[in-house]
Structure formats: C-alpha cells, structure tokens
C-alpha atoms as a PDB file:
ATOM      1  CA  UNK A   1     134.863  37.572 125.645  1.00  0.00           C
ATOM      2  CA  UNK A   2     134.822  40.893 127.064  1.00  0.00           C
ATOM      3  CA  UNK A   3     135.560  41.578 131.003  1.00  0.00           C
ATOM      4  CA  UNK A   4     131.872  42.193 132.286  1.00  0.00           C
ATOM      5  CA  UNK A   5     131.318  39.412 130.326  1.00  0.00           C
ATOM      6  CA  UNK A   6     133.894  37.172 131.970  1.00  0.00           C
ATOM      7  CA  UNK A   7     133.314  38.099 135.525  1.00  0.00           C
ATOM      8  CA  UNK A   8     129.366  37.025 134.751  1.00  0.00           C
ATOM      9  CA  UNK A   9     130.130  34.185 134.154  1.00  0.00           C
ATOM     10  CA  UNK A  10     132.501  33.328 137.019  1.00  0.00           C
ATOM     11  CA  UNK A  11     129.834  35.319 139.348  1.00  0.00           C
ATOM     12  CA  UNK A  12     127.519  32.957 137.716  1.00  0.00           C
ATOM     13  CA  UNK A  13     129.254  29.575 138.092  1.00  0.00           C
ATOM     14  CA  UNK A  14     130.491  30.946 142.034  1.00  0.00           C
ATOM     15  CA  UNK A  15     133.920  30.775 141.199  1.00  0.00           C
ATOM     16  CA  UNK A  16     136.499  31.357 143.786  1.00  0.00           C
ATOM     17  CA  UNK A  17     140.258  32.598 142.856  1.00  0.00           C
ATOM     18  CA  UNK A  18     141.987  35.610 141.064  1.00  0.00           C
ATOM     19  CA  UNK A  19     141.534  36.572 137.906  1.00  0.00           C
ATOM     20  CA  UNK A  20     144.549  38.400 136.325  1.00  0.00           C
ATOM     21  CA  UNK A  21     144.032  41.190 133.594  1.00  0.00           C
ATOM     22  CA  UNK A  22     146.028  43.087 131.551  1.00  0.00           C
ATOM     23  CA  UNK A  23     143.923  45.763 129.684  1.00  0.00           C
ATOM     24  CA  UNK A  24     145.208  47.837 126.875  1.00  0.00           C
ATOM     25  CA  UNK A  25     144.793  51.639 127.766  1.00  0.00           C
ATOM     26  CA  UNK A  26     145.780  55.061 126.423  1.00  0.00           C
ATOM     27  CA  UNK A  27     147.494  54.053 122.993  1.00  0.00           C
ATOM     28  CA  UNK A  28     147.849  50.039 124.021  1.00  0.00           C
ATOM     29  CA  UNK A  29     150.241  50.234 126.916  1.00  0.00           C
ATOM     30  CA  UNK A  30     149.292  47.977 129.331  1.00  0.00           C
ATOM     31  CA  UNK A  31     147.752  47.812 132.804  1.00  0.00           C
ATOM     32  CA  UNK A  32     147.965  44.977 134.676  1.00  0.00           C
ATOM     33  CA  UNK A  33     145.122  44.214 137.776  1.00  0.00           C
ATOM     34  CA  UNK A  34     143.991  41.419 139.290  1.00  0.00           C
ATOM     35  CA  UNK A  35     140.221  40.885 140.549  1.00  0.00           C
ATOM     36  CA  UNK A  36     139.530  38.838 143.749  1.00  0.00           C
ATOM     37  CA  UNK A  37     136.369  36.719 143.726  1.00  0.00           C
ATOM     38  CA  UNK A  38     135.017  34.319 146.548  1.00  0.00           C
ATOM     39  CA  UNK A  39     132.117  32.139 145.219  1.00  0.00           C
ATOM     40  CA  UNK A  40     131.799  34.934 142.423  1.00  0.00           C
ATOM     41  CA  UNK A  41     131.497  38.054 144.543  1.00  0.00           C
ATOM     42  CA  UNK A  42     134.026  40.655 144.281  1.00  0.00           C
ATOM     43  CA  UNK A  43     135.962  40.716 147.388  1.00  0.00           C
ATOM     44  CA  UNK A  44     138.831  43.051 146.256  1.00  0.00           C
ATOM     45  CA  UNK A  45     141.591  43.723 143.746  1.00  0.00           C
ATOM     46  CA  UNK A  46     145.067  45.209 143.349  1.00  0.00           C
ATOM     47  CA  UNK A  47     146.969  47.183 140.662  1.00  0.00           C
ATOM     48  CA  UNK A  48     150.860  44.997 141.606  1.00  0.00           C
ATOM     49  CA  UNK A  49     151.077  46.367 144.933  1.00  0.00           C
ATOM     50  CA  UNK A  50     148.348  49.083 145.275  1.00  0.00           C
ATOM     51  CA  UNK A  51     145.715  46.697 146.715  1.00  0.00           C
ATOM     52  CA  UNK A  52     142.279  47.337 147.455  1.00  0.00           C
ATOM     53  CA  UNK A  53     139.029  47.798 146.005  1.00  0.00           C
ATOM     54  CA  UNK A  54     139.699  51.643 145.418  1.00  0.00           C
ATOM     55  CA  UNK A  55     143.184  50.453 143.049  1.00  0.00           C
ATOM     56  CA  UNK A  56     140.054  48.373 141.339  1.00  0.00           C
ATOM     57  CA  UNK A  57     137.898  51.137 140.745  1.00  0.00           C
ATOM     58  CA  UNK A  58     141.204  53.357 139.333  1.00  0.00           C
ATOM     59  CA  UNK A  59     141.019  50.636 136.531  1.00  0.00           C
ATOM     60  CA  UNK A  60     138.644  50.142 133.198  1.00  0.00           C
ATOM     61  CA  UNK A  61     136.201  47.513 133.809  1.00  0.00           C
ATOM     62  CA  UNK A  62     135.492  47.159 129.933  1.00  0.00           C
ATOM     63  CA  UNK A  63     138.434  47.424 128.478  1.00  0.00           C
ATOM     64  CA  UNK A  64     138.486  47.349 124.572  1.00  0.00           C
ATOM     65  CA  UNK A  65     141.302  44.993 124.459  1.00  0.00           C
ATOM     66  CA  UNK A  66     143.481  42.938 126.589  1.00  0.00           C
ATOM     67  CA  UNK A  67     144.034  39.282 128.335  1.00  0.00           C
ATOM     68  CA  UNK A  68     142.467  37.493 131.075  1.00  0.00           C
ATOM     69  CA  UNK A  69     143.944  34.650 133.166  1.00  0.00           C
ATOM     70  CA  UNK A  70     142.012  32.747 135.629  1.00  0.00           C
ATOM     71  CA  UNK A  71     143.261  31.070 138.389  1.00  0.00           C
ATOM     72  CA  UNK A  72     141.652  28.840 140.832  1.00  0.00           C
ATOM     73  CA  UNK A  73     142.414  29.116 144.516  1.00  0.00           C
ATOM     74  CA  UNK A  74     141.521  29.931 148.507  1.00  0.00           C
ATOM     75  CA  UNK A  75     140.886  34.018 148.406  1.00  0.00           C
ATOM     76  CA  UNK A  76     139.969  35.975 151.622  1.00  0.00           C
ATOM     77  CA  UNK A  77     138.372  39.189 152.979  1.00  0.00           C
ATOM     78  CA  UNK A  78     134.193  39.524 152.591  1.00  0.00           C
ATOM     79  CA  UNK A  79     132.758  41.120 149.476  1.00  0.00           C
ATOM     80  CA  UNK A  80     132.265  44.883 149.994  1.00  0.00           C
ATOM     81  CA  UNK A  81     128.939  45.091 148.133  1.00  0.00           C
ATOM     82  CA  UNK A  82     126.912  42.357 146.461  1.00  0.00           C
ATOM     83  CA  UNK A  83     128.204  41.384 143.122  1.00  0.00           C
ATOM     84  CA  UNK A  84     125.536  43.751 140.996  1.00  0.00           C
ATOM     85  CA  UNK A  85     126.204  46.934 142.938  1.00  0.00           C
ATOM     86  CA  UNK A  86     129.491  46.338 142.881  1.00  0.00           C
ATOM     87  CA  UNK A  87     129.961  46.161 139.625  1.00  0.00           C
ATOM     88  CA  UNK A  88     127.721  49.110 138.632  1.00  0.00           C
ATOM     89  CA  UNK A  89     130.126  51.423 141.705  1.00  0.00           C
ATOM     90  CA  UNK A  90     133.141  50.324 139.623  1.00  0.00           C
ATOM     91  CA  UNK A  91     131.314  51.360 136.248  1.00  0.00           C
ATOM     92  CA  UNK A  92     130.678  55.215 137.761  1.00  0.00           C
ATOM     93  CA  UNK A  93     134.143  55.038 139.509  1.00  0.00           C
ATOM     94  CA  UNK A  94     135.753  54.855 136.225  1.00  0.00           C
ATOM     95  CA  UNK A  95     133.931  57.239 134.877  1.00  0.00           C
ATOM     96  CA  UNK A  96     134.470  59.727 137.346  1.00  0.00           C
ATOM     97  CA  UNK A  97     138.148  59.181 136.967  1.00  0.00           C
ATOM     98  CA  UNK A  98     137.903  60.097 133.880  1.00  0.00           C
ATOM     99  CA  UNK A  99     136.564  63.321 134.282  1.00  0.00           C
ATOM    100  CA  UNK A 100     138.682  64.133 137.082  1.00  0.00           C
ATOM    101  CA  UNK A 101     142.247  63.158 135.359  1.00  0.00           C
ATOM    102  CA  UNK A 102     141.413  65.510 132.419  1.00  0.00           C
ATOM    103  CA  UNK A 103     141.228  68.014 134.772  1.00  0.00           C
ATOM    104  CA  UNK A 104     143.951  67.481 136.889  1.00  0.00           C
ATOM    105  CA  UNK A 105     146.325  64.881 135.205  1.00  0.00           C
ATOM    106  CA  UNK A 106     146.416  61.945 137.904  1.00  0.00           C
ATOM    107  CA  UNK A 107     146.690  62.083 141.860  1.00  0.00           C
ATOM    108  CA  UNK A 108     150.498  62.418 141.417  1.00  0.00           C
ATOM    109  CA  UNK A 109     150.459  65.984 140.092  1.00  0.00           C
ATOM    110  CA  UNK A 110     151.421  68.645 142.764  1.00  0.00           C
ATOM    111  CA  UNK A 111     149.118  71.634 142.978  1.00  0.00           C
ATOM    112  CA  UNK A 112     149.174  74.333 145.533  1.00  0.00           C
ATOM    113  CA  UNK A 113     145.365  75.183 146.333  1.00  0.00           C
ATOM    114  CA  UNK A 114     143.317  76.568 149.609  1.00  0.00           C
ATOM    115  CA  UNK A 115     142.670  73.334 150.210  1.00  0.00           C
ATOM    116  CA  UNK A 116     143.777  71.064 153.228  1.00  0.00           C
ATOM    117  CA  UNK A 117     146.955  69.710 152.848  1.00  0.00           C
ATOM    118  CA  UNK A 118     147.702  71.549 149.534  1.00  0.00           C
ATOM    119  CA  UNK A 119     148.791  74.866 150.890  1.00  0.00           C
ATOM    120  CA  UNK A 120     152.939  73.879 150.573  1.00  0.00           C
ATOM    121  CA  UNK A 121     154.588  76.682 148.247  1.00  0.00           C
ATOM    122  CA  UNK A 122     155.880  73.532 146.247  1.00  0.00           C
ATOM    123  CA  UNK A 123     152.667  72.037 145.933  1.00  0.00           C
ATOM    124  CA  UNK A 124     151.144  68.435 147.160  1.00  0.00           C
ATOM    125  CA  UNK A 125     149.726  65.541 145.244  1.00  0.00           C
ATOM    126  CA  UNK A 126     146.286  64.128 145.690  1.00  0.00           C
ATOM    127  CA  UNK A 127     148.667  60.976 146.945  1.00  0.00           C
ATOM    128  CA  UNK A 128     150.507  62.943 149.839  1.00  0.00           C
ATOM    129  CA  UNK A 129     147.901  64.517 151.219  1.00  0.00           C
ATOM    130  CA  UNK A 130     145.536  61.976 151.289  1.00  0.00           C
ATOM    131  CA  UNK A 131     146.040  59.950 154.501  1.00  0.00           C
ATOM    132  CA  UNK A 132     145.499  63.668 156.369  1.00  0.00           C
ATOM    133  CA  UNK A 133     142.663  64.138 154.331  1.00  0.00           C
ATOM    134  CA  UNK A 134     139.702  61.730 155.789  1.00  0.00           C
ATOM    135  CA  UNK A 135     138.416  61.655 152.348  1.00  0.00           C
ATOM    136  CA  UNK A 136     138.679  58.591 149.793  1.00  0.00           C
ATOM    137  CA  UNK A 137     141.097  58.955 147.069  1.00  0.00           C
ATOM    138  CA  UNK A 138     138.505  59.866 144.197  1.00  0.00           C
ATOM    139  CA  UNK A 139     137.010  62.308 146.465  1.00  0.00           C
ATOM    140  CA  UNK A 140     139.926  64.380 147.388  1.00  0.00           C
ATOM    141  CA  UNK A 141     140.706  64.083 143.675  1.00  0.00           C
ATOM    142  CA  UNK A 142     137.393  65.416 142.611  1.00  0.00           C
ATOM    143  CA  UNK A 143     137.638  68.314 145.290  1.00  0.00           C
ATOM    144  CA  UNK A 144     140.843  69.339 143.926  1.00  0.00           C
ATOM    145  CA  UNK A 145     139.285  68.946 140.614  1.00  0.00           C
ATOM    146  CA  UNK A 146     136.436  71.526 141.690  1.00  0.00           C
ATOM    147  CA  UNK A 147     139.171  74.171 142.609  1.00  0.00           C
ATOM    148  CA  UNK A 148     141.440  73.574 139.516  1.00  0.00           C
ATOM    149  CA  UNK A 149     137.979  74.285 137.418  1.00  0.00           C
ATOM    150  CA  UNK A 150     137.304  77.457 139.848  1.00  0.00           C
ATOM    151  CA  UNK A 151     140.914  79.031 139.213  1.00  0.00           C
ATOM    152  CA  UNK A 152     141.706  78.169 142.740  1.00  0.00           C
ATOM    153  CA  UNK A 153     144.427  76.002 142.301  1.00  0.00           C
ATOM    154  CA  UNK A 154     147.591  75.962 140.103  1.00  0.00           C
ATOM    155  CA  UNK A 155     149.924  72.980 139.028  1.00  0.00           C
ATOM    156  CA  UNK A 156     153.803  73.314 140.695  1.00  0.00           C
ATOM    157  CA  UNK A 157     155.073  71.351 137.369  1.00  0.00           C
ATOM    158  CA  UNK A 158     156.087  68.577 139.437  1.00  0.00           C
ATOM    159  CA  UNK A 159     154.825  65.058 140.726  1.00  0.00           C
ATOM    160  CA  UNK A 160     155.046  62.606 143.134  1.00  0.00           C
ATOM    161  CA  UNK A 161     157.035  60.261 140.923  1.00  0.00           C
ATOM    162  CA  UNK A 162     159.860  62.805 140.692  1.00  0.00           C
ATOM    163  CA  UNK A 163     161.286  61.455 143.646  1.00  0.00           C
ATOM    164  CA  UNK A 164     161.923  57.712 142.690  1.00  0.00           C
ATOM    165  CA  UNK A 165     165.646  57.160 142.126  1.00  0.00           C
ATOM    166  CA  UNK A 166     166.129  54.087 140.277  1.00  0.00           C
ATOM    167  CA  UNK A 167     169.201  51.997 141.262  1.00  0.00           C
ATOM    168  CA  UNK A 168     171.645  51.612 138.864  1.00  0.00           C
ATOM    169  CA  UNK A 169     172.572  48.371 139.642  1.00  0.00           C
ATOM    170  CA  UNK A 170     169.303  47.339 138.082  1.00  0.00           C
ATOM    171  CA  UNK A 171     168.445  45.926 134.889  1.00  0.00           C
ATOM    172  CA  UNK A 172     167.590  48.675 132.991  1.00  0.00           C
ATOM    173  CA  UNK A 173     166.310  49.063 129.049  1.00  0.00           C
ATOM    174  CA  UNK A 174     169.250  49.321 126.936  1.00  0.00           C
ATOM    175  CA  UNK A 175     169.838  51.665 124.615  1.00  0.00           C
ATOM    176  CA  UNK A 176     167.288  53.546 125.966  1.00  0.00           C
ATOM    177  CA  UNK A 177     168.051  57.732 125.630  1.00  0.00           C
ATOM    178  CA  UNK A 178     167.661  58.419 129.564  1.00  0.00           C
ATOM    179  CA  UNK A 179     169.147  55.077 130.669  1.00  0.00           C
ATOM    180  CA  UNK A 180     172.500  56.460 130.604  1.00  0.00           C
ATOM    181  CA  UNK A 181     171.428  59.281 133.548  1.00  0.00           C
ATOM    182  CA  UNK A 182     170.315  56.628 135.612  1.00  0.00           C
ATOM    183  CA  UNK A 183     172.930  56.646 138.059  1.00  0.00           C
ATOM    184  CA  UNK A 184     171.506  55.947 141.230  1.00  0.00           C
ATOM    185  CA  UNK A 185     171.806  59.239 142.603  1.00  0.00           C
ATOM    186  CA  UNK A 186     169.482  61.242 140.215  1.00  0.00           C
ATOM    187  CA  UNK A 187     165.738  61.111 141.254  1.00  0.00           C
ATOM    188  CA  UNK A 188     163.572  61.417 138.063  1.00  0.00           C
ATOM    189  CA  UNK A 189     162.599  65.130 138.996  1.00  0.00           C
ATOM    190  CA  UNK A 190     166.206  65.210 138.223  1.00  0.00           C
ATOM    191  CA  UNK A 191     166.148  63.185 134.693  1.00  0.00           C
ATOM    192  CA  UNK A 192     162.926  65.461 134.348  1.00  0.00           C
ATOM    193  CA  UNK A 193     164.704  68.789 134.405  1.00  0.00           C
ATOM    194  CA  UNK A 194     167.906  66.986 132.554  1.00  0.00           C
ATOM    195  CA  UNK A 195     164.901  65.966 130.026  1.00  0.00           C
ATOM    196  CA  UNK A 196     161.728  66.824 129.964  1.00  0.00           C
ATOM    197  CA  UNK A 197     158.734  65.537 131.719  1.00  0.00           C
ATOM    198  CA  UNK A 198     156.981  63.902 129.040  1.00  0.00           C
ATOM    199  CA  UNK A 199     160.435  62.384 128.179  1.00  0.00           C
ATOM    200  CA  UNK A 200     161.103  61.066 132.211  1.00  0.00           C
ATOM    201  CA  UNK A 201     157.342  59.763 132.030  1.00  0.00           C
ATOM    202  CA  UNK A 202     157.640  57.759 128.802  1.00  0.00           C
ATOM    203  CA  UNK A 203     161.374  56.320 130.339  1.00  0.00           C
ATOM    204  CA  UNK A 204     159.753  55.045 133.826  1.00  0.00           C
ATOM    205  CA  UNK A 205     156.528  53.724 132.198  1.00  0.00           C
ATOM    206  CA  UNK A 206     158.916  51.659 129.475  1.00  0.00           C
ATOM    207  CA  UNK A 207     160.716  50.542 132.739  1.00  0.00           C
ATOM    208  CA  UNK A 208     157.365  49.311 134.839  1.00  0.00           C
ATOM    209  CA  UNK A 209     156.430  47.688 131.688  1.00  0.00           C
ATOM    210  CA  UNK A 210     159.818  46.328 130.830  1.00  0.00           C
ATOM    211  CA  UNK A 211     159.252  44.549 134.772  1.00  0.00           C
ATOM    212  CA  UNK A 212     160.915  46.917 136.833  1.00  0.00           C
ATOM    213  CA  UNK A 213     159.163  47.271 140.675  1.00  0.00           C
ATOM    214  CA  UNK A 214     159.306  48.833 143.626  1.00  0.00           C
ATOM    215  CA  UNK A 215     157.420  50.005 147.135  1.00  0.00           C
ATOM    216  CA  UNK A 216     154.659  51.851 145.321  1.00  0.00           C
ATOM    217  CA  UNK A 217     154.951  50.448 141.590  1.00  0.00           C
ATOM    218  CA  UNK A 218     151.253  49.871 141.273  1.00  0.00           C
ATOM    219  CA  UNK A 219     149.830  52.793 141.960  1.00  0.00           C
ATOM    220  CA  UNK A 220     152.731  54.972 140.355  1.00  0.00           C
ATOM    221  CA  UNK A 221     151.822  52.725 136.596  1.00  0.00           C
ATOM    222  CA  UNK A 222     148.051  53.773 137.391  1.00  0.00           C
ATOM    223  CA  UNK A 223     148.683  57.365 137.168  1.00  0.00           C
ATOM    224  CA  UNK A 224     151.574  57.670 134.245  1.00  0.00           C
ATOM    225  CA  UNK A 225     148.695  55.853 132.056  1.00  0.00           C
ATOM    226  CA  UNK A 226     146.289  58.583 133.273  1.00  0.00           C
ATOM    227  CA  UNK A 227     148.796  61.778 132.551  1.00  0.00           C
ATOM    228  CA  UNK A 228     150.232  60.094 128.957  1.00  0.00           C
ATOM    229  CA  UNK A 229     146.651  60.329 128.275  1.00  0.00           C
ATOM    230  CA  UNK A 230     145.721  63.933 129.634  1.00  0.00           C
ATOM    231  CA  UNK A 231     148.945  65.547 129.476  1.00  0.00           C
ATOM    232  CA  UNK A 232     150.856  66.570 126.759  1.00  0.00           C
ATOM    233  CA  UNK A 233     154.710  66.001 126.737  1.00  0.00           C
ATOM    234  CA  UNK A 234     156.113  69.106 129.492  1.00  0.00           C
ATOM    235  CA  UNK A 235     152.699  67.953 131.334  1.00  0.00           C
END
C-alpha cells in the first residue's frame, strides 16, 4: 500500500496515533518521519527532532518505496487544515522543495546575497537566518532561490553542518575512511577541508543512519538527502 493510500484509510477509519515512516529517497537511503493523526486528521509530524508540520512538508508524501508502522495512542495539538487540504499543501510543498533544492542545494548551504540576513562575507544558510527572517522556511528558501537564479547570490562552499563536532567517545562506524579524524576536536568543516565535502557528507549521513543523534539531527538528515541529490561530490 502506498502512503496516500495508507493515511486514507486511517483518515477514513478516524484513527488516532503516529504513524512512523521510513521512505527510501535519493538512491535508497532512508528518511525516517513520523505523521501525527487525531481521529484521522493530520495534526503534525516530525523528521527525529525537527518537529512540526513544516519538517512534514520537507518530506515525500508518495514515496516509491519504504515502511510504515502504525501505532495506536493519545496524540495532541488541533489539525492545521482539514485532512483534504492538508494533504494537497503537503503535495505542492514537496514539490516546491524540489525545485528550490536544485537550485540551491538544501537550507544548510551558506550563500552571501543582498538579501536580509545573508549579507555576512562568509555567507548564511537558509537555517541561520531564518528566525530573523519573518518568513517560513520554504519561503526564505525560495527567495534565496530567486536571487541564486538572478546572479545575485553566490555559494561560500560551506554549510551549516560544518560545525557539528562529533564526540569521539561515541560509537562510531568502523572502518570507516574519516572515522579515524573524528577526534572530538575537529568540526566536519574541518574533516571537509581534510576531505572533501562530498566525502564529509557521505561520512555524517552513514553516521545518522548508522543511529547516531544529536540537538538538530532531524533536520540536518533532511538536507544531506536533499544536497547528495543536487550536489555533486565538492558540492
């Protein structure tokens, strides 16, 4: 059954609970999300920590392949829009994500721009200068979009990511060519430049998927699935 289909039927049978996905994107790594229903309605959704309808929306609602897990129990919060619409916003969500990413990569790539809150000589992401911004996270990312697609903005070569340092008292994947930098000092910006980006990319999404977390995790797996699939390897 696909996912439309499956949420149909619990919006049709009034089901209350989460229901726990993980979709197969961009060359079959995963993506795991979980949709909140009350009675069958849509009342929000998180990407692991990254919770709200807006991580929903970041996420394919028809994924070609993938597993679903239902689970009944007490949810909160008030649907945002009746089951239909909402549905149908998450549809053109999506797709507008999709155009945007190919322009820009993902809302972690740092661009300087004559745009608010991009004007830094290093550059900003779409994440850090978002909370200044007043604007929704697709729209700021579909402004900078616009000014990429003008010639008004120009990538820094780094991203937000850069500046997770992973502890190296951790479990980390063995064997793994960029495990042995992990040190706990070096940020990945630093395993990056030691690397390459494409290379530091490919180690922390292994690591996410391997069950690594932190503050952040969720929406930090959301957009290495969007560069691995827009960017190639120095990305």
């Amino acid at each position: 059954m696909s996912l439309p289909g499956l949420l149909d039927l619990l919006y049709a049978t009034r089901q209350t609970g989460v229901l726990r996905v993980e979709a197969a994107v961009t060359g079959q790594h995963p993506l795991p999300f979980q949709v909140s229903l009350v009675r069958g309605e849509v009342a929000g959704g998180a990407v692991l920590d990254w919770t709200g309808a807006e991580a929903l929306m970041s996420c394919p609602p028809d994924p070609q392949a993938g597993t679903f897990e239902f689970v009944v129990r007490p949810q909160g919060g008030a649907p945002p829009l009746p089951y239909a619409q909402f549905v149908a916003e998450w549809a053109r969500i999506s797709d507008e994500w999709g155009r945007i990413c190919a322009v820009i990569g993902s809302p972690s790539r740092r661009w300087q721009a004559p745009l608010p809150g991009f004007q830094d000589p290093q550059g900003r992401s779409v994440r850090a200068a978002l909370p200044q911004s007043g604007q929704t996270l697709v729209g700021l990312s579909g402004a900078l979009a616009q000014a990429v697609l003008t010639g008004q903005a120009r990538p820094s070569g780094h991203f937000a990511w850069f500046g997770l340092r992973l502890e190296v008292a951790a479990a980390h994947l063995a064997g793994h060519p960029l495990a042995r930098w992990v040190d706990g000092q070096r940020d990945l910006g630093e395993l990056a430049a030691l690397t390459s980006t494409g290379e530091a990319r490919a180690y922390l999404l292994a690591e996410l998927e391997a069950g690594l977390r932190f503050p952040g995790c969720g929406w930090v797996w959301r957009d290495l699935l969007w560069e691995t699939e827009t960017l190639d390897e120095t990305g």
